[in-house]
C-alpha atoms as a PDB file:
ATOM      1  CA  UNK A   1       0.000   0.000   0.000  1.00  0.00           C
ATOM      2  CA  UNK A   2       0.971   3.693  -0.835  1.00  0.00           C
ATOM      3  CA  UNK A   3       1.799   5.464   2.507  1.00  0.00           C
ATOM      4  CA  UNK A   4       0.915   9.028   3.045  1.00  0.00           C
ATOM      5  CA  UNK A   5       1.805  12.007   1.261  1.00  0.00           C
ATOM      6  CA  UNK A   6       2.550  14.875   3.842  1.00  0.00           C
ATOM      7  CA  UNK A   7       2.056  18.410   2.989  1.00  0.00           C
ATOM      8  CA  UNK A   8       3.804  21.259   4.733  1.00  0.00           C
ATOM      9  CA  UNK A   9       3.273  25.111   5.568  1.00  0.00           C
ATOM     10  CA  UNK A  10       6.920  26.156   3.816  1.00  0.00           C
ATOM     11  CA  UNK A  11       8.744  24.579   1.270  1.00  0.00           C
ATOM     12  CA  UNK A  12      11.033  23.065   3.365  1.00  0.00           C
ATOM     13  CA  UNK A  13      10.941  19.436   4.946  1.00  0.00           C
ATOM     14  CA  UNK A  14      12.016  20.840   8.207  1.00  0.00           C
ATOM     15  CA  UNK A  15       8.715  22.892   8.843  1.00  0.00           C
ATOM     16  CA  UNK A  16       5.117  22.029   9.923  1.00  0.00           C
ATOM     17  CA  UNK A  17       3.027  19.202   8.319  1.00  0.00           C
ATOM     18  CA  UNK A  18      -0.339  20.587   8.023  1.00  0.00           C
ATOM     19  CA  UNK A  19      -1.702  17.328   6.661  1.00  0.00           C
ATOM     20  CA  UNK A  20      -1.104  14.034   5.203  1.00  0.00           C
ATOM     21  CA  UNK A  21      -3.014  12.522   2.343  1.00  0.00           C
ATOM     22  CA  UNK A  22      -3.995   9.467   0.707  1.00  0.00           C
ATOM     23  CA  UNK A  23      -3.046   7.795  -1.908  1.00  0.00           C
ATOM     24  CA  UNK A  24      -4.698   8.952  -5.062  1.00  0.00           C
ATOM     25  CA  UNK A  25      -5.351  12.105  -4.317  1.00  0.00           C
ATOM     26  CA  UNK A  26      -5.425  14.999  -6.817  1.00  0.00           C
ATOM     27  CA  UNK A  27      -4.017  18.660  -5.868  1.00  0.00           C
ATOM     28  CA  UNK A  28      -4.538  21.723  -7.574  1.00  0.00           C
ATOM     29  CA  UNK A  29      -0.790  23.402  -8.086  1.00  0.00           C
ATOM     30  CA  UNK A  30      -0.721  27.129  -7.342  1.00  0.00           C
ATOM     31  CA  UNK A  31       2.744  27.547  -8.091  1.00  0.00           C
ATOM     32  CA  UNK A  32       6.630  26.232  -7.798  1.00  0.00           C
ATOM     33  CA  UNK A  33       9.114  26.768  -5.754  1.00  0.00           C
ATOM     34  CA  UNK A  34      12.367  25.193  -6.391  1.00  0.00           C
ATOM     35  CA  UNK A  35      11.802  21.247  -5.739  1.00  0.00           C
ATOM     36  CA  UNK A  36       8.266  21.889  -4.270  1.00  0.00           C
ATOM     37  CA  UNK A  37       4.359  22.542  -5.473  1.00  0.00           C
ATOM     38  CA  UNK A  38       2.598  24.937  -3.688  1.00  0.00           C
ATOM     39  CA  UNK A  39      -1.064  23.566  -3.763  1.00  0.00           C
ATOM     40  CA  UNK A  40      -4.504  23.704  -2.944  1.00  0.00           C
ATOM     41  CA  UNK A  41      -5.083  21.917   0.630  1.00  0.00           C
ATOM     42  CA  UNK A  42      -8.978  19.156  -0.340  1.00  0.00           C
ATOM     43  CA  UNK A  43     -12.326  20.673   0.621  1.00  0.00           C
ATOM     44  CA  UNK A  44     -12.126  17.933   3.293  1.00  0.00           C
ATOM     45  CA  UNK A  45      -8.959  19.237   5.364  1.00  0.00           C
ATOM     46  CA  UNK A  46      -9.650  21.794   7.837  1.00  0.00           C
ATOM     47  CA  UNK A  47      -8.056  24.722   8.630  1.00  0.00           C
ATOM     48  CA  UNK A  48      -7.407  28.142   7.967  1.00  0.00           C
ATOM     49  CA  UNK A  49      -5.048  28.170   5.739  1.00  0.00           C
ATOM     50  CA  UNK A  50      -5.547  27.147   2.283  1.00  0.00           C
ATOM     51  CA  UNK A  51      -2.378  26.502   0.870  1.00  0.00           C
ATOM     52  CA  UNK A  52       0.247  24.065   1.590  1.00  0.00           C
ATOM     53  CA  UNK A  53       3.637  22.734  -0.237  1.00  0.00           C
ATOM     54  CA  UNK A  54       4.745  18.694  -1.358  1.00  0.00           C
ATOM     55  CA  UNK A  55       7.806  18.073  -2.660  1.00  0.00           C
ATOM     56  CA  UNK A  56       7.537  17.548  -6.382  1.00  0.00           C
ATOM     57  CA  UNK A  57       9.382  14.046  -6.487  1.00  0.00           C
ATOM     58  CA  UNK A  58       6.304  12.849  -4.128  1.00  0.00           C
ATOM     59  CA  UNK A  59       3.354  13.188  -6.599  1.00  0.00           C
ATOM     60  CA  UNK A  60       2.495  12.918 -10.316  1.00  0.00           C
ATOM     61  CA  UNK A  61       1.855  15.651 -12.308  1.00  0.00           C
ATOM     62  CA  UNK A  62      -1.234  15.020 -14.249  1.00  0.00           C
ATOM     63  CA  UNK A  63      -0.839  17.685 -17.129  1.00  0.00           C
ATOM     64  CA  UNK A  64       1.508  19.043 -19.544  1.00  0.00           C
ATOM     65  CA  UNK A  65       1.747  22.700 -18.417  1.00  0.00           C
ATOM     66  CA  UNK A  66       4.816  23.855 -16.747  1.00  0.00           C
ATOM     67  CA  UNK A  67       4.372  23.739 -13.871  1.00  0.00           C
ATOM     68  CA  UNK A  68       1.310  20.969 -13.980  1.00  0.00           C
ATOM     69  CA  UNK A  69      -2.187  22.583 -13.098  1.00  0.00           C
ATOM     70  CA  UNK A  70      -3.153  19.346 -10.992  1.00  0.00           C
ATOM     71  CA  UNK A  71      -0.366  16.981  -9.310  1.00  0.00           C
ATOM     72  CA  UNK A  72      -1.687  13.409  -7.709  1.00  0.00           C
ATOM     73  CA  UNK A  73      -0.067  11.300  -4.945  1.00  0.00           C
ATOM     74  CA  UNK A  74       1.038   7.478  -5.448  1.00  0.00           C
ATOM     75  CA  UNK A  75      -1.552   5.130  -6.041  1.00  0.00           C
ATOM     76  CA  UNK A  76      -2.012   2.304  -3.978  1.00  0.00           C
ATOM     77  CA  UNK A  77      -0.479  -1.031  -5.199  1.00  0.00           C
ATOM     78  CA  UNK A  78      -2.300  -3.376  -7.302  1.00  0.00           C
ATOM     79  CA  UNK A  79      -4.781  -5.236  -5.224  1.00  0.00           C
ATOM     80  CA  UNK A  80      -8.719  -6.343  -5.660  1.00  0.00           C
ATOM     81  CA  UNK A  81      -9.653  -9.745  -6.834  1.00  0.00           C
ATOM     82  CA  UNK A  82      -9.373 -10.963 -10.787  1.00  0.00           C
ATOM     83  CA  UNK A  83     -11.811 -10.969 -12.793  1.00  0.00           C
ATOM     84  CA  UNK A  84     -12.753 -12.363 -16.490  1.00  0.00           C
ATOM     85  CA  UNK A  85     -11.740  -8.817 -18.177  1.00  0.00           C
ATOM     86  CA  UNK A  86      -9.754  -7.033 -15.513  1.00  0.00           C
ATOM     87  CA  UNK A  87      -9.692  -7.003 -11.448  1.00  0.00           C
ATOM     88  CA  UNK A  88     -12.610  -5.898  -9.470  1.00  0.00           C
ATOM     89  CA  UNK A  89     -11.949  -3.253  -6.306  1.00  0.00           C
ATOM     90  CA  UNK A  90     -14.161  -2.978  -3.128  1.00  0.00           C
ATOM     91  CA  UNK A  91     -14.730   0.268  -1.266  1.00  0.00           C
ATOM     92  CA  UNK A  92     -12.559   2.393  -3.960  1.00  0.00           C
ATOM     93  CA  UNK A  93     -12.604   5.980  -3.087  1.00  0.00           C
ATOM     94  CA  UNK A  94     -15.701   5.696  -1.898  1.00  0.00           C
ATOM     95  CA  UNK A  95     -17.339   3.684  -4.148  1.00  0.00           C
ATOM     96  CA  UNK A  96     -18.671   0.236  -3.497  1.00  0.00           C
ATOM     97  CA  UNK A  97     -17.855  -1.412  -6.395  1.00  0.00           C
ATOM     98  CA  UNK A  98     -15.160  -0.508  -9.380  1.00  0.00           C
ATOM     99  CA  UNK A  99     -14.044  -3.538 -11.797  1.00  0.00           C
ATOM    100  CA  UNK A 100     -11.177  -1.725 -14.242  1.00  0.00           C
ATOM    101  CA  UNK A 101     -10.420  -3.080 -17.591  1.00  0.00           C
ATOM    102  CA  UNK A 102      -8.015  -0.904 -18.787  1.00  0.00           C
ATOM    103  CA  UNK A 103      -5.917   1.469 -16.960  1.00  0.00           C
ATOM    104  CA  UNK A 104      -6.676   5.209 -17.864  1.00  0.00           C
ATOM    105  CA  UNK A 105      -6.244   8.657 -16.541  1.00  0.00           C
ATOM    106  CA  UNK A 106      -9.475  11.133 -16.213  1.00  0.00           C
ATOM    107  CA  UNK A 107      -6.673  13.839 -16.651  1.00  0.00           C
ATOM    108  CA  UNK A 108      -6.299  12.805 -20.387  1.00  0.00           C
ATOM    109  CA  UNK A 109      -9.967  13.765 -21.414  1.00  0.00           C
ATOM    110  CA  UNK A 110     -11.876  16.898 -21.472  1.00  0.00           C
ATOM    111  CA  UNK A 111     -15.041  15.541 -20.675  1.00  0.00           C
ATOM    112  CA  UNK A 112     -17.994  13.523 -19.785  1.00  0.00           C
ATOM    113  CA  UNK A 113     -21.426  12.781 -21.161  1.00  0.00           C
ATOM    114  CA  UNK A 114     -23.788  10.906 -19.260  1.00  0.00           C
ATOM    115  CA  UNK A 115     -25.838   8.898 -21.211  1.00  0.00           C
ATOM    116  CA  UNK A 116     -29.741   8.530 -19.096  1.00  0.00           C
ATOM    117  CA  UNK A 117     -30.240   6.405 -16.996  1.00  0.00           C
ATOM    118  CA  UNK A 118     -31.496   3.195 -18.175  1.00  0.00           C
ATOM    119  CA  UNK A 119     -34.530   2.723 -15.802  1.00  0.00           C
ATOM    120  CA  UNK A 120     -36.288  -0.104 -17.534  1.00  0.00           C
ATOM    121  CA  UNK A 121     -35.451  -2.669 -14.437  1.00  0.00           C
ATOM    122  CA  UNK A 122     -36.445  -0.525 -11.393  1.00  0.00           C
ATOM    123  CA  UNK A 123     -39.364  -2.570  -9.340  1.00  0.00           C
ATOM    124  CA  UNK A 124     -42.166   0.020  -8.358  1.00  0.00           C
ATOM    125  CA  UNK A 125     -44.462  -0.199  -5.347  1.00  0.00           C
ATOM    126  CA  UNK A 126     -47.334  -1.668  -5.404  1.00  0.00           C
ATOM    127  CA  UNK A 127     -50.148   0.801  -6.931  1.00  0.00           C
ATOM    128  CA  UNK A 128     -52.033   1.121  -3.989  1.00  0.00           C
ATOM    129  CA  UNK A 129     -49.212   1.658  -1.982  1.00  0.00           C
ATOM    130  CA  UNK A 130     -48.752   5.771  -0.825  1.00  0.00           C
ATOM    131  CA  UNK A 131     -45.031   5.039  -1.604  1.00  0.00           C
ATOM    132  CA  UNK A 132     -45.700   4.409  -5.547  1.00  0.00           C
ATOM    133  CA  UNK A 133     -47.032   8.032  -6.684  1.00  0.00           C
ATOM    134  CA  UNK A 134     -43.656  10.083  -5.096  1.00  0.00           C
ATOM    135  CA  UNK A 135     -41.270   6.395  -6.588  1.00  0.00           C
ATOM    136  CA  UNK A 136     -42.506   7.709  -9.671  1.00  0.00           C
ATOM    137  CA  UNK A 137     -41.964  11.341  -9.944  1.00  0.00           C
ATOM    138  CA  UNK A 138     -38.638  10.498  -8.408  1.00  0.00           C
ATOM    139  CA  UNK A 139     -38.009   8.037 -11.079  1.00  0.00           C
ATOM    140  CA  UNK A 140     -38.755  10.746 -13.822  1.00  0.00           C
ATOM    141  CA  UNK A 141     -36.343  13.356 -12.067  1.00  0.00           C
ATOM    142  CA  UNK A 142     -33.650  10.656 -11.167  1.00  0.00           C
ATOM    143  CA  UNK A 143     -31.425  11.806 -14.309  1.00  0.00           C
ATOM    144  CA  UNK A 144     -31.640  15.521 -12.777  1.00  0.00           C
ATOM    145  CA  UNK A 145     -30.719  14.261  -9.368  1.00  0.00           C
ATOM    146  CA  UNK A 146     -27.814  11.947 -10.711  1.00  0.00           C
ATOM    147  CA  UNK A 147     -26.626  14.614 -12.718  1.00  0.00           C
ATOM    148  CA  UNK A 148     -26.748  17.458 -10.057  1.00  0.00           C
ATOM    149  CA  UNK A 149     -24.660  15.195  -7.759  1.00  0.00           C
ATOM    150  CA  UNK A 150     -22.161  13.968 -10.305  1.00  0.00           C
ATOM    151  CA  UNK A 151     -21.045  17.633 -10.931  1.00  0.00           C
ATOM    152  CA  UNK A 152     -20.723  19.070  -7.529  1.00  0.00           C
ATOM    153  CA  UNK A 153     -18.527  15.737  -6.949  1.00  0.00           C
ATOM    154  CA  UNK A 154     -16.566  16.268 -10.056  1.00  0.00           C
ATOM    155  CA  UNK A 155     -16.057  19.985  -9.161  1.00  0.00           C
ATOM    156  CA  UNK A 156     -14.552  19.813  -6.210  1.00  0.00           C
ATOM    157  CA  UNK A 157     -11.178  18.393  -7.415  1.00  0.00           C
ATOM    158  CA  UNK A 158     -11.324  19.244 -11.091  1.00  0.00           C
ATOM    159  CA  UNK A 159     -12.325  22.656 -12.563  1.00  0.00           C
ATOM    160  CA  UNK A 160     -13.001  23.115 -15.952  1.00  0.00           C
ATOM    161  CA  UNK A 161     -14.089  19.361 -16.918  1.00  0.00           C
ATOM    162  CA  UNK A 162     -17.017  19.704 -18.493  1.00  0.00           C
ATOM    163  CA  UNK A 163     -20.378  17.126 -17.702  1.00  0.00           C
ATOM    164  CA  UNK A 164     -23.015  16.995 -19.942  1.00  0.00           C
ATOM    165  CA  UNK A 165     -26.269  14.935 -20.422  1.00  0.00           C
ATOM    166  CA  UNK A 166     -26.800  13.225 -23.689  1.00  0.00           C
ATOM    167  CA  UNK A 167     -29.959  11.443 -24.782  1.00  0.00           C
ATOM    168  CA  UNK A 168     -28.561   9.781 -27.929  1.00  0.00           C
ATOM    169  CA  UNK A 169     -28.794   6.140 -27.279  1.00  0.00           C
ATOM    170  CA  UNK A 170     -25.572   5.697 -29.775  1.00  0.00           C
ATOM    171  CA  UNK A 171     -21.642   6.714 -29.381  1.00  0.00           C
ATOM    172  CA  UNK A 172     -21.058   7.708 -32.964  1.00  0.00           C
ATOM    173  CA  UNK A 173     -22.530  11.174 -33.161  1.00  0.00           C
ATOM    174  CA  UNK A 174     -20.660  12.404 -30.400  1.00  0.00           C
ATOM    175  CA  UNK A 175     -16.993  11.967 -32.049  1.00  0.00           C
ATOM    176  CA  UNK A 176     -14.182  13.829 -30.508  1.00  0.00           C
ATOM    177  CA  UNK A 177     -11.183  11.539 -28.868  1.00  0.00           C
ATOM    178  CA  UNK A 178     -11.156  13.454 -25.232  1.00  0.00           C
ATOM    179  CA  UNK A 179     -14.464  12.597 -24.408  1.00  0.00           C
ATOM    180  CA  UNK A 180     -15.803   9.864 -21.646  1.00  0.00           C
ATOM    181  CA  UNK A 181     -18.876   8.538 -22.140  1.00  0.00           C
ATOM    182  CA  UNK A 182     -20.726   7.005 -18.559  1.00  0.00           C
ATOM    183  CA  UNK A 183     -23.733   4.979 -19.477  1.00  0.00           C
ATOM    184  CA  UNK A 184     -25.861   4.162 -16.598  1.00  0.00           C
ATOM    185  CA  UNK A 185     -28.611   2.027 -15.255  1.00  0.00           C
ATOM    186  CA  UNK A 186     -30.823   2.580 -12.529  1.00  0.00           C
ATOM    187  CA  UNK A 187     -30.546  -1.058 -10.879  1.00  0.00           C
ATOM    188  CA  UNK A 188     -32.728   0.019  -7.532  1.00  0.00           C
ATOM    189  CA  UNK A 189     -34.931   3.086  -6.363  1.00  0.00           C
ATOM    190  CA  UNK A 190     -36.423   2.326  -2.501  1.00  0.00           C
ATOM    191  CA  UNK A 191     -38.633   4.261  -0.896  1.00  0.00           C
ATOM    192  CA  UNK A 192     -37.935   2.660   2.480  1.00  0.00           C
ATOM    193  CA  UNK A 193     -40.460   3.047   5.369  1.00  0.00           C
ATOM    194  CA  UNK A 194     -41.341   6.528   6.718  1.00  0.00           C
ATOM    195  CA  UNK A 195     -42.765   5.084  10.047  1.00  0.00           C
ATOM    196  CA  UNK A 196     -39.670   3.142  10.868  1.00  0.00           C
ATOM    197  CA  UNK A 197     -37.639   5.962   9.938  1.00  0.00           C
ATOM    198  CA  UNK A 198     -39.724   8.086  12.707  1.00  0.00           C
ATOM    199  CA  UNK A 199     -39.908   5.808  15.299  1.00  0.00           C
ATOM    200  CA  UNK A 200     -36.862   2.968  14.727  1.00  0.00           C
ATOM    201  CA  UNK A 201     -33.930   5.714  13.969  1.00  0.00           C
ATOM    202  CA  UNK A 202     -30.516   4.518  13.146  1.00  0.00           C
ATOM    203  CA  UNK A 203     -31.247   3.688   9.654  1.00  0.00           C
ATOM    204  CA  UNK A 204     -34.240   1.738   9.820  1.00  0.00           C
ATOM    205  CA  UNK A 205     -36.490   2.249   6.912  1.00  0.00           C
ATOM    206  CA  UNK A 206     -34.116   3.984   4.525  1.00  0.00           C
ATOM    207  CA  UNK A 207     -34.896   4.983   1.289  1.00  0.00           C
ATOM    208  CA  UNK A 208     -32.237   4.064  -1.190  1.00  0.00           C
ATOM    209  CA  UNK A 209     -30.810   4.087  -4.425  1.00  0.00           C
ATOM    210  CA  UNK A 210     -28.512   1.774  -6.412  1.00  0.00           C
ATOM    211  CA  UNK A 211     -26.774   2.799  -9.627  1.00  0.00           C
ATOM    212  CA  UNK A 212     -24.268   1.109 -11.907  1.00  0.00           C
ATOM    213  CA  UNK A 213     -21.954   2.577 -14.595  1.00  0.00           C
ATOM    214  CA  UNK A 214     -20.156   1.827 -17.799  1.00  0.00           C
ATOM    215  CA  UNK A 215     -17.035   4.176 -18.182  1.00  0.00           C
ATOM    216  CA  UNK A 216     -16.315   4.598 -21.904  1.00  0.00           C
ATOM    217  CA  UNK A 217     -13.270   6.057 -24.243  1.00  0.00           C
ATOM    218  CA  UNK A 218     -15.372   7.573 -26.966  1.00  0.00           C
ATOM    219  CA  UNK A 219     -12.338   7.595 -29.562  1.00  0.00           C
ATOM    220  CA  UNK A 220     -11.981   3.698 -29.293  1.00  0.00           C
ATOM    221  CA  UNK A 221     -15.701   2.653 -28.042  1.00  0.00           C
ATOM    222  CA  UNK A 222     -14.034   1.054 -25.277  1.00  0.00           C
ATOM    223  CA  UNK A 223     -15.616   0.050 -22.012  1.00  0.00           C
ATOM    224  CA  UNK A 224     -12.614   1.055 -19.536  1.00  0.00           C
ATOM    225  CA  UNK A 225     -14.369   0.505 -16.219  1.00  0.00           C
ATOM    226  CA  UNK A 226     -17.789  -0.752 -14.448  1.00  0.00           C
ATOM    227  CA  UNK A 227     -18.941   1.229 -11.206  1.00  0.00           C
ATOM    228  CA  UNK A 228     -21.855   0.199  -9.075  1.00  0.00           C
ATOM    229  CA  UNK A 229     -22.613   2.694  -6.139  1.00  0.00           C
ATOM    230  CA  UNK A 230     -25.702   2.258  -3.316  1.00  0.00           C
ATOM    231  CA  UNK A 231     -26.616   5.400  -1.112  1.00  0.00           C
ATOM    232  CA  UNK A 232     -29.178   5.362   2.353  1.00  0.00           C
ATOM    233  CA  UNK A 233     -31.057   8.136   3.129  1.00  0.00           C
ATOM    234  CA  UNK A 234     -33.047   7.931   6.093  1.00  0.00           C
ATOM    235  CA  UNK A 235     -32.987  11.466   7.884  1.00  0.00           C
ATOM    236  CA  UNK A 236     -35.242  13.884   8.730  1.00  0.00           C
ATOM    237  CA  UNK A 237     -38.087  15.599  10.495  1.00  0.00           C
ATOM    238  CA  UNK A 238     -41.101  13.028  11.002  1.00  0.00           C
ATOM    239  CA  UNK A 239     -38.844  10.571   9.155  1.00  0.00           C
ATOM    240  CA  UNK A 240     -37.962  12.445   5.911  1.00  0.00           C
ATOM    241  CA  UNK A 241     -40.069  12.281   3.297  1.00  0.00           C
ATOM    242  CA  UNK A 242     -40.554   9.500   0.489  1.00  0.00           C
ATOM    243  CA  UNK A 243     -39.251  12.345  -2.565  1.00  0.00           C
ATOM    244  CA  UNK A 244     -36.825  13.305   0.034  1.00  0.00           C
ATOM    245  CA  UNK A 245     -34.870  10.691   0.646  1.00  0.00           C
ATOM    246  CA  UNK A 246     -35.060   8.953  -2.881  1.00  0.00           C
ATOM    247  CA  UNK A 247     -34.288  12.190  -4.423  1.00  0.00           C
ATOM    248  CA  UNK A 248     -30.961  12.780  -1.750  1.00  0.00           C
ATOM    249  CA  UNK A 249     -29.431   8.880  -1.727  1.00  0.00           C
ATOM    250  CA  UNK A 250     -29.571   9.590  -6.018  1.00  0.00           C
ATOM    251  CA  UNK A 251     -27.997  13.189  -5.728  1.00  0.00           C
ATOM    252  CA  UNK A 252     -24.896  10.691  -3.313  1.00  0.00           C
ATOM    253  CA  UNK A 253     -24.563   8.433  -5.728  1.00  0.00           C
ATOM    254  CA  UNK A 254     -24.083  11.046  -8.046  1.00  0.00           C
ATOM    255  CA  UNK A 255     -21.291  12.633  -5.880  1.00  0.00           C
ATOM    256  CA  UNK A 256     -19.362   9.762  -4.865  1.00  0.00           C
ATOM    257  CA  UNK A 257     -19.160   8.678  -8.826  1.00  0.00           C
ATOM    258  CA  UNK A 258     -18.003  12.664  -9.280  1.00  0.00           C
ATOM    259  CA  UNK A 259     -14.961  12.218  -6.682  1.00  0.00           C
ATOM    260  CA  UNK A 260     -13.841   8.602  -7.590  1.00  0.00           C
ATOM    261  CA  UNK A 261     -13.905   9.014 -11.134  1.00  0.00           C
ATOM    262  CA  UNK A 262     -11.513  11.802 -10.105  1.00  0.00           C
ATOM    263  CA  UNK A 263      -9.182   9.494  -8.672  1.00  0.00           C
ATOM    264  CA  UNK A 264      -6.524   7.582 -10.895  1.00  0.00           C
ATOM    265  CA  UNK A 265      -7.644   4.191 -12.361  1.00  0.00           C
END
């Protein structure tokens, strides 16, 4: 396993660590100085101070300016379990499930287009059921939600990578060679139960949502990864409401698949 990267206040390896952080993770360079990046500390390190330095032999620089605009840190090792096409991870970055068939960087590409969700295998409530009229308009706003969270989880460690919805059901008209296509299917939209979320607590009766995703190289039509991603939502006054929670475990799917796909494959 990759060991931490640490990141200190000056350039110099003699002065305060302000943080360490994983492998995998991108930083946005501000500037050089000498042997050392001055970058952007992640949304999710607190502090005051925004900026921090890593020595430039301790991360990858992930484009061709001079210096690079984004650096990342080592990867972890090789690990998951084989499978027919490539080796499937558990738990990466955040996701649940990630089988990779071809290694790739995100940093090569300009772009993603999200294909809609393929919804044709999501099990309604019953009719009669008070949870199957808000499972519907849910279901007819889930490529809103999806999209909405994939963007706010894509922005927060890559600016100017564009994400875009696409309702063409082929590749070909899309062309360009810097473009990722991620075609998705809705495999599960839950309602959960309102009344054990009121009176159970600690997750009982939470809504959820499972999604899975192809991640494809437009130029070559090739599938380069699988993703499959389940959120809970269960929170709330009175138990959170049946849109509610639907609506917010799609918009964290969304998210997580912004920041992993983020991360280098």
């Amino acid at each position: 396993m990759a060991s931490d990267t640490p990141l200190y206040l000056r350039p110099n390896s003699a002065s305060t660590v302000v943080a360490s952080v994983g492998a995998g993770t991108i930083l946005p360079v501000m500037g050089r100085s000498g042997d050392w990046y001055e970058i952007e500390l992640p949304g999710d390190v607190q502090g005051l101070k925004r900026q921090a330095f890593v020595q430039a032999e301790a991360v990858e620089p992930l484009s061709e300016t001079k210096p690079p605009s984004v650096v990342t840190t080592p990867r972890e090792e090789p690990g998951g379990v084989a499978s027919a096409r490539g080796r499937i991870y558990s738990d990466w970055h955040g996701m649940d499930e990630v089988e990779i068939f071809q290694p790739f960087r995100v940093a090569d590409f300009t772009g993603l287009v999200v294909m809609l969700l393929d919804k044709s295998g999501v099990a309604l409530p019953p009719q009669d059921e008070n949870t199957y009229a808000p499972t519907v308009k849910i279901l007819e706003r889930s490529d809103e939600f999806f999209l909405e969270g994939l963007r706010r989880g894509v922005a927060e460690f890559r600016r100017g990578f564009t994400v875009e919805s696409d309702s063409r059901p082929s590749l070909a008209p899309l062309g360009g060679s810097k473009i990722l296509v991620l075609r998705t299917k809705l495999l599960m939209l839950d309602p959960g139960s309102k009344a054990a979320r009121y009176w159970g607590g600690f997750g009982a009766g939470a809504g959820k949502a499972k999604i899975s995703a192809e991640l494809i190289d437009v130029a070559t039509d090739t599938v380069l990864a699988r993703l499959t991603h389940e959120k809970r939502s269960g929170f709330g006054m009175f138990g959170g409401g049946y849109e509610k929670v639907m609506s917010k475990s799609i918009r964290e799917v969304g998210e997580d698949f912004g920041k992993g796909l983020m991360k280098p494959f």
